[in-house]
PDB file of N, CA and C in Angstrom:
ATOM      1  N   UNK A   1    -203.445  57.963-129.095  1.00  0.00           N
ATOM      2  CA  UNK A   1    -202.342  58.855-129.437  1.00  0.00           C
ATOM      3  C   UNK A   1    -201.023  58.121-129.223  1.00  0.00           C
ATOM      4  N   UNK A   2    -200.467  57.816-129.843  1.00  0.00           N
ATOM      5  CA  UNK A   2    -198.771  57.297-130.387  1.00  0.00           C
ATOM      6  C   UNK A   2    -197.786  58.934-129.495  1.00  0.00           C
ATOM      7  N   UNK A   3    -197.272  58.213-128.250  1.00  0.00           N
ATOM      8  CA  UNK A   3    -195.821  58.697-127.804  1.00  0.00           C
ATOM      9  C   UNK A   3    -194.934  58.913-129.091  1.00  0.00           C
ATOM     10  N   UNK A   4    -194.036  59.838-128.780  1.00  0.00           N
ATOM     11  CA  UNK A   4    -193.018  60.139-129.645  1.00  0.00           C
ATOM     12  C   UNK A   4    -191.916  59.459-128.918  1.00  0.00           C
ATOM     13  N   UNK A   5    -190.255  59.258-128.969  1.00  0.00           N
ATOM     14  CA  UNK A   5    -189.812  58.748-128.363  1.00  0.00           C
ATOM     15  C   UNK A   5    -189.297  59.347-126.599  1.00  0.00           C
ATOM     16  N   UNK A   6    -188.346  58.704-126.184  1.00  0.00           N
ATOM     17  CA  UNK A   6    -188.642  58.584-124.974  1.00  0.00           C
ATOM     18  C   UNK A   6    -187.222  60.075-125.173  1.00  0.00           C
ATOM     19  N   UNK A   7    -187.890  60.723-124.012  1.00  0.00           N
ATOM     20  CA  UNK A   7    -186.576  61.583-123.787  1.00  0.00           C
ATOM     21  C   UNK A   7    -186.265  61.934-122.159  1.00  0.00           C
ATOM     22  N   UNK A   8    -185.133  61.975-122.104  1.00  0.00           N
ATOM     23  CA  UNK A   8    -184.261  61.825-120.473  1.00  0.00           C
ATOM     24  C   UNK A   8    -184.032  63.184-119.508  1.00  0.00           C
ATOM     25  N   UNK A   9    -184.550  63.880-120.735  1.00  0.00           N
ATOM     26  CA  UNK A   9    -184.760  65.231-119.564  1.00  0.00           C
ATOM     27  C   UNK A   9    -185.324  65.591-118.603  1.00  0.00           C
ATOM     28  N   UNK A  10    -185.132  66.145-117.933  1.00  0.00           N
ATOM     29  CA  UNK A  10    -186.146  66.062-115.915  1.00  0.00           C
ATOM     30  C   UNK A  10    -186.380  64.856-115.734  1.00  0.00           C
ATOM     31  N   UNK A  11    -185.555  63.667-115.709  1.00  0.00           N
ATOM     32  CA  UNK A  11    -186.062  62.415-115.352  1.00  0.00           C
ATOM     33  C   UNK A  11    -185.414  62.115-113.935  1.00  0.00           C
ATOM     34  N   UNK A  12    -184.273  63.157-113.433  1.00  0.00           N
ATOM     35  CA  UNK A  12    -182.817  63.065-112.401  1.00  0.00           C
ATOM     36  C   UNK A  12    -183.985  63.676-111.320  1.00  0.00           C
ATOM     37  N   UNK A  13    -185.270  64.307-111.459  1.00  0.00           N
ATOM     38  CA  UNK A  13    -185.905  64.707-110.162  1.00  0.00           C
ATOM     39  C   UNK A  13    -186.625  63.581-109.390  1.00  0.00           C
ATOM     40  N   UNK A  14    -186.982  62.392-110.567  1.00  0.00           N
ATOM     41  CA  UNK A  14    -187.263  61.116-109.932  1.00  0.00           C
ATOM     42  C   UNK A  14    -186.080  60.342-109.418  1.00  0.00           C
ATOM     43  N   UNK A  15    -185.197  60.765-109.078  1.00  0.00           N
ATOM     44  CA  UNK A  15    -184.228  59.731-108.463  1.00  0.00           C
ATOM     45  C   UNK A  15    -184.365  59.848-106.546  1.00  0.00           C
ATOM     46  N   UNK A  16    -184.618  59.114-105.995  1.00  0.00           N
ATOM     47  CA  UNK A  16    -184.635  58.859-104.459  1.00  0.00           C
ATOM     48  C   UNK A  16    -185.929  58.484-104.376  1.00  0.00           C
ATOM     49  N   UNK A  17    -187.096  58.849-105.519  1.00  0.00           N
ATOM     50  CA  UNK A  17    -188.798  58.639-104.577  1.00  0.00           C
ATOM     51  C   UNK A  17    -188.998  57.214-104.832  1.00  0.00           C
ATOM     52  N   UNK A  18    -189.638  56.845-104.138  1.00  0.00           N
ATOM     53  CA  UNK A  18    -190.036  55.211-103.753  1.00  0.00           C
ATOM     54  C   UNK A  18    -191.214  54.779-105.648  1.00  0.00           C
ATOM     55  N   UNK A  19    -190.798  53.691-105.586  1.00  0.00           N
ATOM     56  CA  UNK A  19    -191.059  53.028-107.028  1.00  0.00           C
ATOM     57  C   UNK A  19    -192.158  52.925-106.547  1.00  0.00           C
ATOM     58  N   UNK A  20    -193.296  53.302-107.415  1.00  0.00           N
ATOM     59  CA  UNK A  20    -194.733  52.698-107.340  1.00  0.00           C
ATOM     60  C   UNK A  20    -195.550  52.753-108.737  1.00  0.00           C
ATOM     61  N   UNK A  21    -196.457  52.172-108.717  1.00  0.00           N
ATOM     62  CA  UNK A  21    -197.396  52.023-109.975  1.00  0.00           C
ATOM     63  C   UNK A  21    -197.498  53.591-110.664  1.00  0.00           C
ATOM     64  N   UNK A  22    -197.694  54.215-109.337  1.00  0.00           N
ATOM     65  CA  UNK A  22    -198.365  55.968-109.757  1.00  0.00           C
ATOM     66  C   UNK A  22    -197.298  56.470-109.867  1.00  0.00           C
ATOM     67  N   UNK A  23    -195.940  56.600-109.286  1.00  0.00           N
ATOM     68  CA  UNK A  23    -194.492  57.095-109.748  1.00  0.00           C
ATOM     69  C   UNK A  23    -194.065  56.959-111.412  1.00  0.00           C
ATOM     70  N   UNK A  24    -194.777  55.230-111.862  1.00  0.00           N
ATOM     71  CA  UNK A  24    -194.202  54.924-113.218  1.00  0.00           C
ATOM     72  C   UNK A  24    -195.119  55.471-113.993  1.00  0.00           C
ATOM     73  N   UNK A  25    -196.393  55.903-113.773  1.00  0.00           N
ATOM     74  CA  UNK A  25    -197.292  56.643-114.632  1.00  0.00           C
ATOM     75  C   UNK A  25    -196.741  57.815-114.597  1.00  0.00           C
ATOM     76  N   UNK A  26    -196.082  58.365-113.682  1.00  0.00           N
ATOM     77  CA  UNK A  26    -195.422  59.799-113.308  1.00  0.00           C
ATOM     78  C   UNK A  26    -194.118  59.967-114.699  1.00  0.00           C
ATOM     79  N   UNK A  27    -193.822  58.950-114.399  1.00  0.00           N
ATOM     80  CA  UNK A  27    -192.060  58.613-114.860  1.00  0.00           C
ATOM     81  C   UNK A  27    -192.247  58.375-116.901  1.00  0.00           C
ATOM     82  N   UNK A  28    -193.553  58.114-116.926  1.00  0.00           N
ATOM     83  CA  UNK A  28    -194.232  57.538-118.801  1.00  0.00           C
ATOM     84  C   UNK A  28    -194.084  59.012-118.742  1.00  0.00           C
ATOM     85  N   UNK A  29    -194.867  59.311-118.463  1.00  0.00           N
ATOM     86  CA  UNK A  29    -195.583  60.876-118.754  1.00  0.00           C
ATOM     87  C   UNK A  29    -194.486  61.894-119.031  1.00  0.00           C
ATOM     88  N   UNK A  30    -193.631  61.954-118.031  1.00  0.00           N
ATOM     89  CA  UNK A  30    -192.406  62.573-118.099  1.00  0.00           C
ATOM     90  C   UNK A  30    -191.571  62.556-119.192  1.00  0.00           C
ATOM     91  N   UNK A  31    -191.534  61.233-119.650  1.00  0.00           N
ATOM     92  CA  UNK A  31    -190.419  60.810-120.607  1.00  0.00           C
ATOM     93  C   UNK A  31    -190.988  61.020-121.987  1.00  0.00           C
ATOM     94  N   UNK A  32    -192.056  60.775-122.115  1.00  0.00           N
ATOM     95  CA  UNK A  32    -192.752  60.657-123.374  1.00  0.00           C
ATOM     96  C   UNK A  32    -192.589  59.278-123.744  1.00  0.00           C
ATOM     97  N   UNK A  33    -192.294  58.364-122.956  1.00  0.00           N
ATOM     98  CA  UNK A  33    -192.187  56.911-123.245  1.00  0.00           C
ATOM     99  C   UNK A  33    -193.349  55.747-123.090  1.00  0.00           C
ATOM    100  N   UNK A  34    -192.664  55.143-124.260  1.00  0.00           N
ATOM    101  CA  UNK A  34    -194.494  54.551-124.168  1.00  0.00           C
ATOM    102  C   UNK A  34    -194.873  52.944-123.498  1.00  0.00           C
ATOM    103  N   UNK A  35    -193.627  52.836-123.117  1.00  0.00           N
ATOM    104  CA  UNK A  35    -193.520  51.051-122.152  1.00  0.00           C
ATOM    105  C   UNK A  35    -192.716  51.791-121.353  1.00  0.00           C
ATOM    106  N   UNK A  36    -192.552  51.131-119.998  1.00  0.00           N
ATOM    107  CA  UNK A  36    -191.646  51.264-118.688  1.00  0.00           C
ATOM    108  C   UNK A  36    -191.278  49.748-118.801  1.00  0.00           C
ATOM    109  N   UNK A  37    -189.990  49.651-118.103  1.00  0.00           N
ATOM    110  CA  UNK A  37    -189.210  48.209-117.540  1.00  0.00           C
ATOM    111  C   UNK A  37    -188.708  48.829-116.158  1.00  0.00           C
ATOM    112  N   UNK A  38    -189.136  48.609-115.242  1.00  0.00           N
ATOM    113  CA  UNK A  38    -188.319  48.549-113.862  1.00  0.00           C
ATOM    114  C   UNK A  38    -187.091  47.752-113.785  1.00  0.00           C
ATOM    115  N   UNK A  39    -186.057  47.716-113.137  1.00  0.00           N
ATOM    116  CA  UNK A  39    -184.974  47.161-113.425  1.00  0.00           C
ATOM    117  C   UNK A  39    -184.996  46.474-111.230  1.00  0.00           C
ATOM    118  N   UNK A  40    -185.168  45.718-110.912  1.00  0.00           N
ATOM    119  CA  UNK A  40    -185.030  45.005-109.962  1.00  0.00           C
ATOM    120  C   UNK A  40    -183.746  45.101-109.292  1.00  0.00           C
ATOM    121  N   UNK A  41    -183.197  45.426-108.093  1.00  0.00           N
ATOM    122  CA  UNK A  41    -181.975  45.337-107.584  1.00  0.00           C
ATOM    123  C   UNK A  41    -181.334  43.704-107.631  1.00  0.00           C
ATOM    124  N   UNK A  42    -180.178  43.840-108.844  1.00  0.00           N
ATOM    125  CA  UNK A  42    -179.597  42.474-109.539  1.00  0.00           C
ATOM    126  C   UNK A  42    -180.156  41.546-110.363  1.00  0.00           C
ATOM    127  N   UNK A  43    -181.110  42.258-110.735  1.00  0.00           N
ATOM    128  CA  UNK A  43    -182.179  41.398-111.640  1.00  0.00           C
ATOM    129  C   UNK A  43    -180.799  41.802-113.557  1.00  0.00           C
ATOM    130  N   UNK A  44    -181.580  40.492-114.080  1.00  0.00           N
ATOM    131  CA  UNK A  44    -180.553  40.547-115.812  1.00  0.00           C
ATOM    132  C   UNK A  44    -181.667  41.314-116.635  1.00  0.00           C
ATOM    133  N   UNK A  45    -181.043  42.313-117.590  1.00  0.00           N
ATOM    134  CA  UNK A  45    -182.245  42.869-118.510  1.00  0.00           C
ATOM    135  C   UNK A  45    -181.025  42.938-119.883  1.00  0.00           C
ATOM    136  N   UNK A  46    -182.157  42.461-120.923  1.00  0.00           N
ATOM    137  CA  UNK A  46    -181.399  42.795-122.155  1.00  0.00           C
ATOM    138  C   UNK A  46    -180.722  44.202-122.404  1.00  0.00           C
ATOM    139  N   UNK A  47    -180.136  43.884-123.230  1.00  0.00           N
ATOM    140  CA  UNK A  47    -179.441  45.536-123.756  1.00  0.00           C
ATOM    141  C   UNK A  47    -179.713  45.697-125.094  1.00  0.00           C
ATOM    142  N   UNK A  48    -180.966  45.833-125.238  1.00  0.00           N
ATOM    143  CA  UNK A  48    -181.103  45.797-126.650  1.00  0.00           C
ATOM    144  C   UNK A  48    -181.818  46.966-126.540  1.00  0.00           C
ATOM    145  N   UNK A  49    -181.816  48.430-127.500  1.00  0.00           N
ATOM    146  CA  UNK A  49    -182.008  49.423-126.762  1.00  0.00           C
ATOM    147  C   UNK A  49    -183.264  49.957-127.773  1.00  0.00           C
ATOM    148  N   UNK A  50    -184.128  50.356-126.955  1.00  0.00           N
ATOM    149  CA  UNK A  50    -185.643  50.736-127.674  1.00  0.00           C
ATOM    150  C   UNK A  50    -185.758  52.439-127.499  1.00  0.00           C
ATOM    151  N   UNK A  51    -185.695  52.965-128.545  1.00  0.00           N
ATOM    152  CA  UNK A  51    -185.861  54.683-128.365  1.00  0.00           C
ATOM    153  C   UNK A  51    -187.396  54.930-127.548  1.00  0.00           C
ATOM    154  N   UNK A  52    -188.292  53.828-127.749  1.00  0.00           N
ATOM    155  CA  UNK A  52    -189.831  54.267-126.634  1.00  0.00           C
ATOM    156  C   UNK A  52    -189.665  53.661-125.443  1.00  0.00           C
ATOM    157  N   UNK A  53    -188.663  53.181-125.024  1.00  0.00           N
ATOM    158  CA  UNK A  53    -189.158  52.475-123.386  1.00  0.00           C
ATOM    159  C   UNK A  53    -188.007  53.462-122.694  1.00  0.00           C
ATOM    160  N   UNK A  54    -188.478  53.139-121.110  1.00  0.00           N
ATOM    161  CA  UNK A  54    -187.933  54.083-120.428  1.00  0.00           C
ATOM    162  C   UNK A  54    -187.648  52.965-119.291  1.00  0.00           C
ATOM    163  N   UNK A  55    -186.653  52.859-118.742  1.00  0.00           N
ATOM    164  CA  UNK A  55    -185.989  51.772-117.852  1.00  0.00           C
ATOM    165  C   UNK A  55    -185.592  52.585-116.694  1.00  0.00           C
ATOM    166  N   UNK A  56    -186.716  52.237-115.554  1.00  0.00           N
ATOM    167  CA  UNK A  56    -186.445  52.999-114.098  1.00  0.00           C
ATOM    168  C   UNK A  56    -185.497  51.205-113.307  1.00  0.00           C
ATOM    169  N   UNK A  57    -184.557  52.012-112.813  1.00  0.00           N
ATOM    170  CA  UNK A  57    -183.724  51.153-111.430  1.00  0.00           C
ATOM    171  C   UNK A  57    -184.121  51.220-110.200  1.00  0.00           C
ATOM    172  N   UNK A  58    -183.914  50.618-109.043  1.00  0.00           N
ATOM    173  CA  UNK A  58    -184.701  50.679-107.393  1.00  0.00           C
ATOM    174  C   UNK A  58    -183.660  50.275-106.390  1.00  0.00           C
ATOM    175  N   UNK A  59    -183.547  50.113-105.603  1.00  0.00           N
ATOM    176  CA  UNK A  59    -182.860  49.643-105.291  1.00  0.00           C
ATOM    177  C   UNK A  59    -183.784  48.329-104.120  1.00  0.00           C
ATOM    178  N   UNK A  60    -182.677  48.234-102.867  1.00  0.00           N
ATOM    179  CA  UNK A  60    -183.511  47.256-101.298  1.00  0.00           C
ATOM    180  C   UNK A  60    -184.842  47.801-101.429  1.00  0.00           C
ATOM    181  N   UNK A  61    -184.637  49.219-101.008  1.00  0.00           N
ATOM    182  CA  UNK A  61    -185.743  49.827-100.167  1.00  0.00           C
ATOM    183  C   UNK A  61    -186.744  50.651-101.295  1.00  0.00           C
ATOM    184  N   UNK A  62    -186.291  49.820-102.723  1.00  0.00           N
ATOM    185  CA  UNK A  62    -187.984  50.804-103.445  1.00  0.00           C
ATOM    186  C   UNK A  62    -187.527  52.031-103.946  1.00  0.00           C
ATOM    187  N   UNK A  63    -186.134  52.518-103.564  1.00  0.00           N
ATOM    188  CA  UNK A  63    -186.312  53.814-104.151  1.00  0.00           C
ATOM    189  C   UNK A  63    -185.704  53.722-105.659  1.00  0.00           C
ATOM    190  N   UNK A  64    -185.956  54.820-106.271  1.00  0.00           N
ATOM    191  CA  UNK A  64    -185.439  55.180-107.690  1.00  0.00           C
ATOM    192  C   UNK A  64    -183.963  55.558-107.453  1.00  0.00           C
ATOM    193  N   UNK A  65    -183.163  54.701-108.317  1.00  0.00           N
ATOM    194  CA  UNK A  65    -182.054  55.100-108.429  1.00  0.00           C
ATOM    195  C   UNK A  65    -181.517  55.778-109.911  1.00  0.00           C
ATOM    196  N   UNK A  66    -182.112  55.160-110.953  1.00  0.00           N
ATOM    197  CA  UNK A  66    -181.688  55.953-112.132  1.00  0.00           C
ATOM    198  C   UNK A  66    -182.930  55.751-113.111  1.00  0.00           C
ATOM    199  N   UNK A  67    -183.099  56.586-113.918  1.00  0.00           N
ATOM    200  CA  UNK A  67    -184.288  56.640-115.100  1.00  0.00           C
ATOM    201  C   UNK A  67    -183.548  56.986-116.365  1.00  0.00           C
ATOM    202  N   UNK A  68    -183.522  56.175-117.089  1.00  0.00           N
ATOM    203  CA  UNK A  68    -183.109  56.670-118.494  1.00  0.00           C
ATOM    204  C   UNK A  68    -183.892  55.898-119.818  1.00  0.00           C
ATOM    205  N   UNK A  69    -184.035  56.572-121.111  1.00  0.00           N
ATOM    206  CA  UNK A  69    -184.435  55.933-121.982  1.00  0.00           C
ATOM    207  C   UNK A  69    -183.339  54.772-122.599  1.00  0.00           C
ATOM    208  N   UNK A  70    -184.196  53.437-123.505  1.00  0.00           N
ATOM    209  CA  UNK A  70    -183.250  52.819-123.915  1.00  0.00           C
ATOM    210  C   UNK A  70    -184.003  51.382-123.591  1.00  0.00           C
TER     211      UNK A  70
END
């Protein structure tokens, strides 16, 4: 089954929980997105913007700081 694209709604309830494998299966599911990119605290990521991926941020300590499609 083919995701439709990614959408950003209820994605602000994942912000503070600790990044994990089962969070980003949490975080697909949610979005309707069909790749995840974690974004590394200071890590470089393109900006080239994909309507199916969903780009979670973390910070030191693992937690979720922002989820948005793109």
């Amino acid at each position: 089954m083919v995701e439709g694209p990614c959408r950003n709604d209820g994605l602000d309830r994942f912000v503070g929980q600790k990044a994990t494998t089962a969070l980003g299966a949490e975080l697909l599911k949610a979005s309707g997105a069909r790749t995840l990119r974690w974004g590394a605290p200071g890590s470089a990521m393109t900006m080239d913007f994909r309507p199916d991926r969903l780009t979670v941020s973390y910070d030191d300590q693992m937690l979720v700081i922002s989820a948005r499609c793109g």
